[in-house]
C-alpha atoms as a PDB file:
ATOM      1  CA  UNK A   1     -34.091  -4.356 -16.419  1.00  0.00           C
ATOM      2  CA  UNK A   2     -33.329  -7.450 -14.798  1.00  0.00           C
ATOM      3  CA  UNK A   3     -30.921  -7.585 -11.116  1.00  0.00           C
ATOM      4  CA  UNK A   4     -28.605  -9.289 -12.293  1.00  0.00           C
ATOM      5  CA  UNK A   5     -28.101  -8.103 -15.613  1.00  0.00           C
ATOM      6  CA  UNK A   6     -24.462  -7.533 -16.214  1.00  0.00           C
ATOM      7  CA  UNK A   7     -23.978  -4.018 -17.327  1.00  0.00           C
ATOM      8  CA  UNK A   8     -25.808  -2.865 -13.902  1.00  0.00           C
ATOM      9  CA  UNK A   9     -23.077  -4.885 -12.089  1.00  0.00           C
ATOM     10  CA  UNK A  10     -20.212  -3.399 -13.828  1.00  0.00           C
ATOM     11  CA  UNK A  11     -21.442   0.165 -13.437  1.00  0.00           C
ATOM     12  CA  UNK A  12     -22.269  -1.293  -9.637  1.00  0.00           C
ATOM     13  CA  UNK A  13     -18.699  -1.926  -9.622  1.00  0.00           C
ATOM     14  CA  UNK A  14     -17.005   0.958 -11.182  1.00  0.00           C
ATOM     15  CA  UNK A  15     -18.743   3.384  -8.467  1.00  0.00           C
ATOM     16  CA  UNK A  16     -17.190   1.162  -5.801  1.00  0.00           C
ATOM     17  CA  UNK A  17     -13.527   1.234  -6.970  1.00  0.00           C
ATOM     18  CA  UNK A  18     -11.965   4.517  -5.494  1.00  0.00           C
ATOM     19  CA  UNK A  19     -11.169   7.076  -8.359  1.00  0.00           C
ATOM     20  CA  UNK A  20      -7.787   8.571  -9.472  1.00  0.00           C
ATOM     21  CA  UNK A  21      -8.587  12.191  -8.131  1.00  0.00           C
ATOM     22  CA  UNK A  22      -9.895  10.730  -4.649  1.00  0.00           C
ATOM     23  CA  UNK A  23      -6.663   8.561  -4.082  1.00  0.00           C
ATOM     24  CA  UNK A  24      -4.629  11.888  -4.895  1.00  0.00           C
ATOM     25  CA  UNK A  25      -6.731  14.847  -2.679  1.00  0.00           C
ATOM     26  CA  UNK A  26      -6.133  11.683   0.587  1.00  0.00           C
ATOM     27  CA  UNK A  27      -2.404  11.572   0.030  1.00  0.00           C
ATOM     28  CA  UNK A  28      -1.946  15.189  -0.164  1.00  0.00           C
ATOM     29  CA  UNK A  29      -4.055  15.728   2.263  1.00  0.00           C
ATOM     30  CA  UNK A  30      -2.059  13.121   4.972  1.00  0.00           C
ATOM     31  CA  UNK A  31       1.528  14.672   3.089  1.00  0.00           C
ATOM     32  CA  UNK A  32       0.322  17.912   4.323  1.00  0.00           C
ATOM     33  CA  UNK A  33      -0.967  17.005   7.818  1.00  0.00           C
ATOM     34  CA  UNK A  34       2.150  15.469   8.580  1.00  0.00           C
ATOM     35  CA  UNK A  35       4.078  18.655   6.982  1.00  0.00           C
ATOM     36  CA  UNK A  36       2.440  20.797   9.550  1.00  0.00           C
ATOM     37  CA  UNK A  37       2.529  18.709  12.238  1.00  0.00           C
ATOM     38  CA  UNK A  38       5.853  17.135  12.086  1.00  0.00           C
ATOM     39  CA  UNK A  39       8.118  19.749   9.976  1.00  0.00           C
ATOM     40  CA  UNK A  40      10.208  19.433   6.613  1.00  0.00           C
ATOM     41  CA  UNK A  41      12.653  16.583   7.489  1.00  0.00           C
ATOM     42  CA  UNK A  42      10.697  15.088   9.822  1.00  0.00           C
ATOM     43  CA  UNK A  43       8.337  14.323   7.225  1.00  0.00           C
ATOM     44  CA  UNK A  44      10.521  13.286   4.686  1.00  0.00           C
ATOM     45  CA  UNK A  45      11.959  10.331   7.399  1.00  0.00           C
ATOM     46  CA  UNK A  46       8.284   9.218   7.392  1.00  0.00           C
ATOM     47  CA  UNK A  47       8.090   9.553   3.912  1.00  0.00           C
ATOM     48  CA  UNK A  48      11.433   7.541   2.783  1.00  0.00           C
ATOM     49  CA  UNK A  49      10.767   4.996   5.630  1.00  0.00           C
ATOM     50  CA  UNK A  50       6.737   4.450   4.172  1.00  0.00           C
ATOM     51  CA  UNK A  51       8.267   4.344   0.704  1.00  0.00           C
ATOM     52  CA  UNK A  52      10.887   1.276   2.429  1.00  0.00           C
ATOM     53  CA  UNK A  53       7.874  -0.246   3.608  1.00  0.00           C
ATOM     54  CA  UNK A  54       6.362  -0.315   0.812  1.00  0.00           C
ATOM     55  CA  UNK A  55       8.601  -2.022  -1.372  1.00  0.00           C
ATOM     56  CA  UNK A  56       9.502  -4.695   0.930  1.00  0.00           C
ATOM     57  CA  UNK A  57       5.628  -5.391   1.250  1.00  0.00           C
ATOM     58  CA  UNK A  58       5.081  -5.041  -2.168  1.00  0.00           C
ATOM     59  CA  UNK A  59       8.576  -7.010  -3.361  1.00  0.00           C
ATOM     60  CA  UNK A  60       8.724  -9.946  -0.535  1.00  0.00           C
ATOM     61  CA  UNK A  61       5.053 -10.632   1.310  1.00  0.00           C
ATOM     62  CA  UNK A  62       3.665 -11.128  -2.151  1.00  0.00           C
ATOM     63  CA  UNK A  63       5.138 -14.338  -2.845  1.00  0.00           C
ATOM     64  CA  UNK A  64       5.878 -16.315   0.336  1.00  0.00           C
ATOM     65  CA  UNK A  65       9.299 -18.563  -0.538  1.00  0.00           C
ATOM     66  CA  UNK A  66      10.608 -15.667  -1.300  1.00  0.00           C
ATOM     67  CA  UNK A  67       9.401 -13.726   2.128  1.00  0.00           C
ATOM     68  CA  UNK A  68      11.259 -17.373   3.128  1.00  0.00           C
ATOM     69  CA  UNK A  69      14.622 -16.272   1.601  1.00  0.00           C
ATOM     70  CA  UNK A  70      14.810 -13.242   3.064  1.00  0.00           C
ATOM     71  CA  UNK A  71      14.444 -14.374   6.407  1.00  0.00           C
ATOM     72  CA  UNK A  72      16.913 -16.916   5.599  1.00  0.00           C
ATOM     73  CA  UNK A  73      19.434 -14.415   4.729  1.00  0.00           C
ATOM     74  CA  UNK A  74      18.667 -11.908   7.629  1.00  0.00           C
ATOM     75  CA  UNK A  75      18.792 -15.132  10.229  1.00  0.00           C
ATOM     76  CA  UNK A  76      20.180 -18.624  10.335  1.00  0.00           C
ATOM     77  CA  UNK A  77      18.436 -21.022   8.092  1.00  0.00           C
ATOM     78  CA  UNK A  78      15.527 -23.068  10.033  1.00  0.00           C
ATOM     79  CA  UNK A  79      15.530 -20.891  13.026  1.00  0.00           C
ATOM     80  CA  UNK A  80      11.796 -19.927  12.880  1.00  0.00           C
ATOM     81  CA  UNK A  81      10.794 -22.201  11.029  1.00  0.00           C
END
């Protein structure tokens, strides 16, 4: 079998990529660390506020004219830039 061959690298590759199961147990694990050590509501402000977060990252730092806009609309245009 040679080094490079290319079904070595893919299986190489699929060991690397972090599976379904292991991306689940972390999140419940943090959603229950911060359940205990925060409380009910408590956790569900972090929660709401991550889940804000996350679709602003995900819907304006992706594509940057439109990261542009936004700023635009929250400030006066040209004022940091």
């Amino acid at each position: 079998m040679h080094r490079n061959d290319p079904q070595r690298r893919q299986t190489r590759e699929e060991r690397e990529r972090l599976s379904p199961g292991l991306i689940g147990f972390l999140v419940g694990l943090a959603v229950a660390l911060l359940w205990v050590l925060f409380g009910f509501w408590r956790l569900l402000f972090i929660l709401a506020l991550s889940a804000i977060g996350y679709y602003i990252g995900v819907r304006y730092f992706r594509d940057r004219d439109a990261f542009k806009k936004l700023i635009d609309k929250i400030f006066p245009p040209g004022m940091f830039r």
